[in-house]
N, C-alpha and C. Protein backbone atom coordinates (compact mmCIF):
# COMPACT_ATOMS: atom_id res chain seq x y z
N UNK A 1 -0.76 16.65 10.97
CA UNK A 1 0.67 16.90 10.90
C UNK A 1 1.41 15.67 10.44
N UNK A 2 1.30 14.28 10.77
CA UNK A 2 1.34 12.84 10.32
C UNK A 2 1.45 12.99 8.95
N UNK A 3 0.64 13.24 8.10
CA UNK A 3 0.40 12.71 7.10
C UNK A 3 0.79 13.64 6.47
N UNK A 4 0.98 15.21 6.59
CA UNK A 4 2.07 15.88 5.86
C UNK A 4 3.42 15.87 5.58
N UNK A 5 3.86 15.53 6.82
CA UNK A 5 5.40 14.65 7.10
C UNK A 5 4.92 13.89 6.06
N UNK A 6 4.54 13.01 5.95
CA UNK A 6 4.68 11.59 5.56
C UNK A 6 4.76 11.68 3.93
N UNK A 7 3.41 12.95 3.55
CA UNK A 7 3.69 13.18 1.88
C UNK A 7 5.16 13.65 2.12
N UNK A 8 5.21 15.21 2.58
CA UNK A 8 6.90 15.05 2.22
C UNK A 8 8.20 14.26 2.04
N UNK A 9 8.03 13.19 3.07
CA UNK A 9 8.97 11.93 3.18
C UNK A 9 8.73 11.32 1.91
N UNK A 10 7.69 10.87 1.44
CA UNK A 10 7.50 10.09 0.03
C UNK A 10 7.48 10.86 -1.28
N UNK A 11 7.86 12.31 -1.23
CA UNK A 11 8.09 13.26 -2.22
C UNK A 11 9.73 12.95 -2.21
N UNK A 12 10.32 13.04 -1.14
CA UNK A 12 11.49 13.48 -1.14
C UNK A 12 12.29 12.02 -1.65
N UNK A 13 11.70 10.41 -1.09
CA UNK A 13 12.09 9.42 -1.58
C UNK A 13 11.97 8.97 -3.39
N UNK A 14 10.84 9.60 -3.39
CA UNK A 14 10.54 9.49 -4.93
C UNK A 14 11.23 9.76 -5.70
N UNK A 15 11.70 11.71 -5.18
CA UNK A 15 12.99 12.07 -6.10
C UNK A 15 13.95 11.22 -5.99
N UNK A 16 14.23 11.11 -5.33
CA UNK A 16 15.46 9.82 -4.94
C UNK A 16 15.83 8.53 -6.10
N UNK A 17 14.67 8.41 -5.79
CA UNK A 17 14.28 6.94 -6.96
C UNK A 17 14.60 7.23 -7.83
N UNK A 18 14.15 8.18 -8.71
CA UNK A 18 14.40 9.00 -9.71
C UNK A 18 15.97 9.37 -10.41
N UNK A 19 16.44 9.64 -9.43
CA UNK A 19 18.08 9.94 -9.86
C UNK A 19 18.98 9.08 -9.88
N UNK A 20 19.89 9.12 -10.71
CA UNK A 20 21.04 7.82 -11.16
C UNK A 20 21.81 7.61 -9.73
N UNK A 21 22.42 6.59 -9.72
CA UNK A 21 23.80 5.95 -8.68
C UNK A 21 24.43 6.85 -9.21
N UNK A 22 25.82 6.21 -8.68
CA UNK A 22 27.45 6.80 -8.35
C UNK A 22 28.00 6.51 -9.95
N UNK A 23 27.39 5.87 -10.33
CA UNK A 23 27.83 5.06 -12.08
C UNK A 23 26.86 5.81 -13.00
N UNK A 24 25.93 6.21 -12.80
CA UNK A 24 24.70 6.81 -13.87
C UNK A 24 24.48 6.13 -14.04
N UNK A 25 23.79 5.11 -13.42
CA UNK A 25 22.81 4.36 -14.01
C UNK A 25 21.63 4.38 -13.27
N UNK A 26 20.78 4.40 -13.95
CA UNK A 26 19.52 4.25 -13.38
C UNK A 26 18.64 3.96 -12.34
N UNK A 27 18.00 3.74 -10.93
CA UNK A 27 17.59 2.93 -10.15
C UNK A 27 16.37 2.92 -10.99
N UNK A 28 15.70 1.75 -10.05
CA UNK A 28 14.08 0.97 -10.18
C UNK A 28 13.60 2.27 -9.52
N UNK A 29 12.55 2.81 -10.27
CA UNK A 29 11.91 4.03 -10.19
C UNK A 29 10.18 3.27 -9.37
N UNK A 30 10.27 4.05 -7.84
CA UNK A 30 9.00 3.37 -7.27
C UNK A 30 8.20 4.14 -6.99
N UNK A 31 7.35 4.05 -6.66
CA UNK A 31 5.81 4.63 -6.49
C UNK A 31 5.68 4.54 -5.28
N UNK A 32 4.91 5.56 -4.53
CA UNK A 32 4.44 5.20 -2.99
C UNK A 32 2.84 5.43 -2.99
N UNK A 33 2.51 5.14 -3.00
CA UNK A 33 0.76 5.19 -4.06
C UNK A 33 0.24 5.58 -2.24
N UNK A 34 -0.97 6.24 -2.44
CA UNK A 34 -1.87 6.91 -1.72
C UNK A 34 -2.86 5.62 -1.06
N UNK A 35 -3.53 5.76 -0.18
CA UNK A 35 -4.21 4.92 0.77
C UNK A 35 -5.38 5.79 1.45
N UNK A 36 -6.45 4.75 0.99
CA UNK A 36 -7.70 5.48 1.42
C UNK A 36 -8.00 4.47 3.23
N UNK A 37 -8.34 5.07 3.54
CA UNK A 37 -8.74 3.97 4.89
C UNK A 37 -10.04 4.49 5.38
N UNK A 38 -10.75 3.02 5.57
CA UNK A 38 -12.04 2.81 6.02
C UNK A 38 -12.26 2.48 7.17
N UNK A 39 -13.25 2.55 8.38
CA UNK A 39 -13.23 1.84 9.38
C UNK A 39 -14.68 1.04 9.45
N UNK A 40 -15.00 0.10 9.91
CA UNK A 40 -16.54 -0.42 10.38
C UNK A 40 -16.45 -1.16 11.21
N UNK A 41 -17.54 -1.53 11.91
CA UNK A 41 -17.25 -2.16 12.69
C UNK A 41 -16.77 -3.09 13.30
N UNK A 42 -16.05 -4.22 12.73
CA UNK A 42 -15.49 -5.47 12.71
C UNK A 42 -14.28 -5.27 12.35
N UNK A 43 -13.67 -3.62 11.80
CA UNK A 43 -12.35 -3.84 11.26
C UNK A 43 -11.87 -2.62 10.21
N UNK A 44 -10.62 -2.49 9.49
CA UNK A 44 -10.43 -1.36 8.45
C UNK A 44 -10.44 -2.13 7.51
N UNK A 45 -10.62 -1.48 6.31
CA UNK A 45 -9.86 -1.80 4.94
C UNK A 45 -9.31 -0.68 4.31
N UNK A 46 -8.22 -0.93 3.66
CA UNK A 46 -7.63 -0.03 3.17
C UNK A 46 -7.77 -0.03 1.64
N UNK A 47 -7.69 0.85 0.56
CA UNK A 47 -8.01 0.79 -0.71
C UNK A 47 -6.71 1.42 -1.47
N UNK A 48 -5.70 0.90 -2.53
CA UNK A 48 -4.35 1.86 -2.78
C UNK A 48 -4.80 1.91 -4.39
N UNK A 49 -4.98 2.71 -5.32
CA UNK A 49 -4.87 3.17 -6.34
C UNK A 49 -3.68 2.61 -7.06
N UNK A 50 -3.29 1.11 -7.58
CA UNK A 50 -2.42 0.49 -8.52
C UNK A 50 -3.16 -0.12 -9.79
N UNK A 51 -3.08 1.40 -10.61
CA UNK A 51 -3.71 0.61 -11.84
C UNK A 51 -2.12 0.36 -13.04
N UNK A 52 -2.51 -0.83 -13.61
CA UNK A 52 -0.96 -1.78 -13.95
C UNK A 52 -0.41 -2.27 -13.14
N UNK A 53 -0.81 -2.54 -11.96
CA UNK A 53 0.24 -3.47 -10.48
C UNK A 53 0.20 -5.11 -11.63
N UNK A 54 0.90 -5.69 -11.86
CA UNK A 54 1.29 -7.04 -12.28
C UNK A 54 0.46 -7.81 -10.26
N UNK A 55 -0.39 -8.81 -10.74
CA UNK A 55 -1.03 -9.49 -9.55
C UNK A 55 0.02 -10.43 -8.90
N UNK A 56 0.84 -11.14 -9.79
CA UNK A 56 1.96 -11.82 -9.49
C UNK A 56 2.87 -11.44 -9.09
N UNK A 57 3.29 -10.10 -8.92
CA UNK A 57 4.16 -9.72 -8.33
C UNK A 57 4.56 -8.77 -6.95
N UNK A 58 2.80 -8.46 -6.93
CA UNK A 58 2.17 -8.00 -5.65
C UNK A 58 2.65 -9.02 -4.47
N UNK A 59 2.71 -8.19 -3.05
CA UNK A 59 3.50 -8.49 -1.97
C UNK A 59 2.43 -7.84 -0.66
N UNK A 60 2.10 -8.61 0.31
CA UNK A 60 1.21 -8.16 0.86
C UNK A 60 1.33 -8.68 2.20
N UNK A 61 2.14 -8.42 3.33
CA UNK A 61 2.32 -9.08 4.49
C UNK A 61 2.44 -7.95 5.93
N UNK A 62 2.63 -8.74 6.45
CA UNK A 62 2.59 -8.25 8.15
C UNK A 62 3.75 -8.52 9.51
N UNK A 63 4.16 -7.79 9.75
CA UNK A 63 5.41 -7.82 10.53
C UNK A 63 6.14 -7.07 11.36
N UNK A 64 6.57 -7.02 12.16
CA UNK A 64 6.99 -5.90 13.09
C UNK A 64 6.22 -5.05 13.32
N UNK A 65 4.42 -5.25 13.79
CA UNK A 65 3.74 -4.28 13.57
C UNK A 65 3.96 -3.02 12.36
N UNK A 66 3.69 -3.66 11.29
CA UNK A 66 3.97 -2.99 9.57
C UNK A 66 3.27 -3.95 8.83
N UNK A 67 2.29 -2.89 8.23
CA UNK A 67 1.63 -3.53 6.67
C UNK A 67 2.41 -2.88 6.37
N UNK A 68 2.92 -4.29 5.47
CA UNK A 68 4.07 -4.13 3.71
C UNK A 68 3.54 -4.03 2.96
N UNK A 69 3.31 -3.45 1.80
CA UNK A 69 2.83 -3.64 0.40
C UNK A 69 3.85 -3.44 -0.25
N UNK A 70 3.94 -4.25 -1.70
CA UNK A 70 5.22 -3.96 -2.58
C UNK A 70 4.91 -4.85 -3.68
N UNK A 71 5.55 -4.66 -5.02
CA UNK A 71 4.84 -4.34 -5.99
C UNK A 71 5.56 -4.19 -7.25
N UNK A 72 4.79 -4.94 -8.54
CA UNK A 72 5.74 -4.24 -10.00
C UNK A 72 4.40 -3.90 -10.37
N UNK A 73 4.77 -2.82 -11.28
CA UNK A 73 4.09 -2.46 -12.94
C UNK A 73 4.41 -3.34 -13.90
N UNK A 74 3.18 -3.31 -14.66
CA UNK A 74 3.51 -4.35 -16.07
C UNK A 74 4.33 -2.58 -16.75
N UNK A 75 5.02 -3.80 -17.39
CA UNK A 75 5.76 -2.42 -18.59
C UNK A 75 5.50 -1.63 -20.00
N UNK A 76 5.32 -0.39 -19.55
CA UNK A 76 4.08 0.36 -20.12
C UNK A 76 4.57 0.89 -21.45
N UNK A 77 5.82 0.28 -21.85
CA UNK A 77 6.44 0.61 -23.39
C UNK A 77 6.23 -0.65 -24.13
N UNK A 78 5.77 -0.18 -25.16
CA UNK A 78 5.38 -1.35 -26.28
C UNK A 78 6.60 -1.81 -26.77
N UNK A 79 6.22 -3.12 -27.32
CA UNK A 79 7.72 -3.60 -27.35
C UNK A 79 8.21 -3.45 -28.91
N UNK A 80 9.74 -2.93 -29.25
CA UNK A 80 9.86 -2.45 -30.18
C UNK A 80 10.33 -0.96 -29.89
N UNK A 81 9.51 -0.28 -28.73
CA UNK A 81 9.67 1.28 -29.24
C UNK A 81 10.70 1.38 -27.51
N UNK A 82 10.90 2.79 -27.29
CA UNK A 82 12.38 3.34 -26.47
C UNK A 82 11.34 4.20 -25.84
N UNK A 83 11.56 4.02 -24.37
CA UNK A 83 11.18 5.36 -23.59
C UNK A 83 11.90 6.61 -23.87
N UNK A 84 11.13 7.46 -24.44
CA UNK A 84 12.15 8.48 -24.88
C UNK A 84 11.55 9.96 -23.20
N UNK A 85 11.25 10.04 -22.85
CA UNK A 85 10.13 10.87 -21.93
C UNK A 85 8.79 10.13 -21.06
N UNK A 86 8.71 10.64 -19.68
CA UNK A 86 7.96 10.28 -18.59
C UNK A 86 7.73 10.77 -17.31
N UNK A 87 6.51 11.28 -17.03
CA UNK A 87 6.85 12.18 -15.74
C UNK A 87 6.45 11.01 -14.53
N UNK A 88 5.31 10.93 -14.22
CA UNK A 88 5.04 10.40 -12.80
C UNK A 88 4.05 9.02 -13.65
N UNK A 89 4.29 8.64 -14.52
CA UNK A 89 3.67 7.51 -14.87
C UNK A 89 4.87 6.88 -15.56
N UNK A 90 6.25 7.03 -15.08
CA UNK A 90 7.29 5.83 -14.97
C UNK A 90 7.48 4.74 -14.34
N UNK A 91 6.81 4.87 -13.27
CA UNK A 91 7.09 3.96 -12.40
C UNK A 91 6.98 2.66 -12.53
N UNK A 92 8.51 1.63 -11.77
CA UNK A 92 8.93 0.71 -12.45
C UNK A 92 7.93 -0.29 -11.34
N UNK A 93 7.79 0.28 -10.24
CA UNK A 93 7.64 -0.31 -8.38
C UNK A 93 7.38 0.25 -7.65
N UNK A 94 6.44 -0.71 -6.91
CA UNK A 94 6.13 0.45 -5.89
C UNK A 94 6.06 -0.04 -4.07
N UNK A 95 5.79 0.70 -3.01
CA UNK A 95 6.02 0.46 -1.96
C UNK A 95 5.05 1.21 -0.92
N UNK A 96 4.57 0.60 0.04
CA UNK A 96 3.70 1.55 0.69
C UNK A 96 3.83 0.63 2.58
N UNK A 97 4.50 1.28 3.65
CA UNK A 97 4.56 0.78 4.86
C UNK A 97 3.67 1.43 5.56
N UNK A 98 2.70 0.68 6.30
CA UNK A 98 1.67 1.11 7.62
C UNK A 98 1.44 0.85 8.55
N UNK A 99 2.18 1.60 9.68
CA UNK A 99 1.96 1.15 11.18
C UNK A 99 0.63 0.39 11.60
N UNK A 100 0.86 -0.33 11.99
CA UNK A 100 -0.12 -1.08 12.72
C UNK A 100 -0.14 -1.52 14.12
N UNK A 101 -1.37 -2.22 15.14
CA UNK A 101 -1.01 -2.85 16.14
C UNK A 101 -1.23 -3.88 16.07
N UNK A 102 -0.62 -5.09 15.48
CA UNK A 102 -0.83 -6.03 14.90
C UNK A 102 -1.69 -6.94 16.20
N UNK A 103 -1.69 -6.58 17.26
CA UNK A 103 -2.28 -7.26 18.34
C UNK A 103 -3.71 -6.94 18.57
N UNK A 104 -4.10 -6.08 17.84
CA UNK A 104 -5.46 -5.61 17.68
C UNK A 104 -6.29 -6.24 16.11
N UNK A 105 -5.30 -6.96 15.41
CA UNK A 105 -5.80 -7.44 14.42
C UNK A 105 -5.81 -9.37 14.35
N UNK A 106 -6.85 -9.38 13.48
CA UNK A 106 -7.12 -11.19 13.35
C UNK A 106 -6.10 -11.26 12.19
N UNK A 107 -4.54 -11.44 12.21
CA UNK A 107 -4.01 -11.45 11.36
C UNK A 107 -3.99 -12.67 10.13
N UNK A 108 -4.61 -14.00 10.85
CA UNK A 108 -5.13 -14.93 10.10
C UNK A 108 -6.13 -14.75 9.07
N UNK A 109 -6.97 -13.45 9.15
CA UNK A 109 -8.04 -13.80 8.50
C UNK A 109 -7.53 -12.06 7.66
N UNK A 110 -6.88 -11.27 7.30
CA UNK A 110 -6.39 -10.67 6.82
C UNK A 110 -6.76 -11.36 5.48
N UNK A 111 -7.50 -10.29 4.39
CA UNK A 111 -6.79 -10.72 3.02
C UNK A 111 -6.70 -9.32 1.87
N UNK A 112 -6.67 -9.37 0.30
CA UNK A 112 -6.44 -8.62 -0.16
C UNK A 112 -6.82 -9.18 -1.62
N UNK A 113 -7.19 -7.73 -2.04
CA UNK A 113 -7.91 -8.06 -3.63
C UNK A 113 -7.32 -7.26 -4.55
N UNK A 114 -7.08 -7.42 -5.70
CA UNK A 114 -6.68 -6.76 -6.73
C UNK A 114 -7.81 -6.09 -7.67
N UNK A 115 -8.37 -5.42 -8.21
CA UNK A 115 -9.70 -5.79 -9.42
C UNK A 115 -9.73 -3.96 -9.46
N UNK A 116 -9.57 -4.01 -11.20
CA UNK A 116 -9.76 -2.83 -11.63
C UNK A 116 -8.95 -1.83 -11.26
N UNK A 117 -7.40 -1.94 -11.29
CA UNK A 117 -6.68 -1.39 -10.39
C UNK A 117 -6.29 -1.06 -8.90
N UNK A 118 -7.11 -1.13 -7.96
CA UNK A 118 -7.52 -0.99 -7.02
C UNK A 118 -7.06 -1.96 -5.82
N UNK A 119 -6.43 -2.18 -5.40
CA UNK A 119 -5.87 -3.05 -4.20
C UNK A 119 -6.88 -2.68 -3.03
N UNK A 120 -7.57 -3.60 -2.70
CA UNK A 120 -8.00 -3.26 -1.05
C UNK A 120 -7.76 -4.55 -0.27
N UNK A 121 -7.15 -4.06 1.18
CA UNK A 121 -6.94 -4.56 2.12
C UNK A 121 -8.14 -5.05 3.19
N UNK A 122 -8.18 -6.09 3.62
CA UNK A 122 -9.32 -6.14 4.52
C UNK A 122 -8.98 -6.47 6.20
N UNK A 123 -8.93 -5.69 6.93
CA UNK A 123 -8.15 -5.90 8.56
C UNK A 123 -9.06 -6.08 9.11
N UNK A 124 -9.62 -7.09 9.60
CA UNK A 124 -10.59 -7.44 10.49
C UNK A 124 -10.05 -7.53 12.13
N UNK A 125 -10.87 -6.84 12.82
CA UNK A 125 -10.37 -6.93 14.45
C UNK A 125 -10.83 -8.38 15.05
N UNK A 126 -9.94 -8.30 15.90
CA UNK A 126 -9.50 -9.59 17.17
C UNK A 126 -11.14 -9.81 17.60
N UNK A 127 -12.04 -10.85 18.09
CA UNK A 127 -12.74 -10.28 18.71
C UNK A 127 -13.13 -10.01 20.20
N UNK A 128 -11.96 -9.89 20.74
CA UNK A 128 -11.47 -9.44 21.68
C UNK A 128 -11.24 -7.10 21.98
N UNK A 129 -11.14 -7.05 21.16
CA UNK A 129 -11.22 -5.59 20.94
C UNK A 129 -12.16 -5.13 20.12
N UNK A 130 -13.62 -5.91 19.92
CA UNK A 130 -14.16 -4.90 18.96
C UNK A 130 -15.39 -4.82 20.56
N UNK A 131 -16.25 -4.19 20.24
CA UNK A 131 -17.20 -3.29 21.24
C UNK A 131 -18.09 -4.09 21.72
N UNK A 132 -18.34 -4.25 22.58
CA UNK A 132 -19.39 -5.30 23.03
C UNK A 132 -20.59 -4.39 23.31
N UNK A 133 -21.48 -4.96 23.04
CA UNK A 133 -22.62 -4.23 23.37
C UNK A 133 -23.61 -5.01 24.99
N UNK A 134 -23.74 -4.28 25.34
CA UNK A 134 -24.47 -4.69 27.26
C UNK A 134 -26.29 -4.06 27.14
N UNK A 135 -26.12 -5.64 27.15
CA UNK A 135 -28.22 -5.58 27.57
C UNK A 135 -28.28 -4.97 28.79
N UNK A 136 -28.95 -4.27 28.65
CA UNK A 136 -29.78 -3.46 30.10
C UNK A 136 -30.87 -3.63 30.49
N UNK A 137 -30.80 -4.37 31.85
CA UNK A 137 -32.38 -4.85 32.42
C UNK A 137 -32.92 -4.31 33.09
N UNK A 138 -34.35 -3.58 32.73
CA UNK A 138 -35.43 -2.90 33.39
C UNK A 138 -35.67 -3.81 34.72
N UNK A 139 -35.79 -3.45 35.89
CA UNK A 139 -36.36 -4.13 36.84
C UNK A 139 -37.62 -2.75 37.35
């Protein structure tokens, strides 16, 4: 039920993005890109589908219990020619927020990769919360 809310919420912001101000003009048209999540044992990683994310302009932090991600596209009109038409591969920016318990994570050792479009996150747990395993002695 989470995550249906949640597409709807980022359907409904998208349109948003999409439509002019009070002046007609344009907003920065953003993306809320999809998130695969992994778990193992030491931790999650997360994987977001940004192919054209500019690396330099990628944003990747932690706060108020919230992974931020945020983000440009390189600009996908050659230079010289006019966007004349574009459906869902306009996007100028993008944005993606994920609850977290940041107290369950080694937020120091947090990092993140770019390669081949592909952003993945790496959340490694405290090791204080990951599973201990208990020898059991035969007597």
């Amino acid at each position: 039920m989470g995550v249906l809310l949640q597409n709807i919420i980022n359907r409904h912001l998208d349109r948003v993005a999409h439509e002019p101000n009070s002046k007609g003009q344009s907003r920065v048209r953003k993306h809320f890109p999809d998130v695969q999540i992994e778990k193992s044992g030491s931790g999650y990683r997360l994987v977001l589908p940004l192919p054209g994310a500019l690396k330099d302009k990628l944003n990747v932090k932690i706060e108020d219990d919230q992974l931020k991600i945020r983000g440009e596209y390189a600009p996908r009109t050659k230079e010289g020619y006019e966007l004349v038409h574009a459906d869902s591969f306009s996007y100028d920016a993008f944005e993606r927020w994920l609850s977290i318990d940041e107290s369950k994570f080694d937020v120091e050792r947090v990092s993140a990769e770019l390669n081949n479009g592909l952003l993945a996150i790496e959340l490694p747990l405290k090791a204080e919360v990951l599973p201990k395993e208990i020898e059991i002695q035969v007597k």
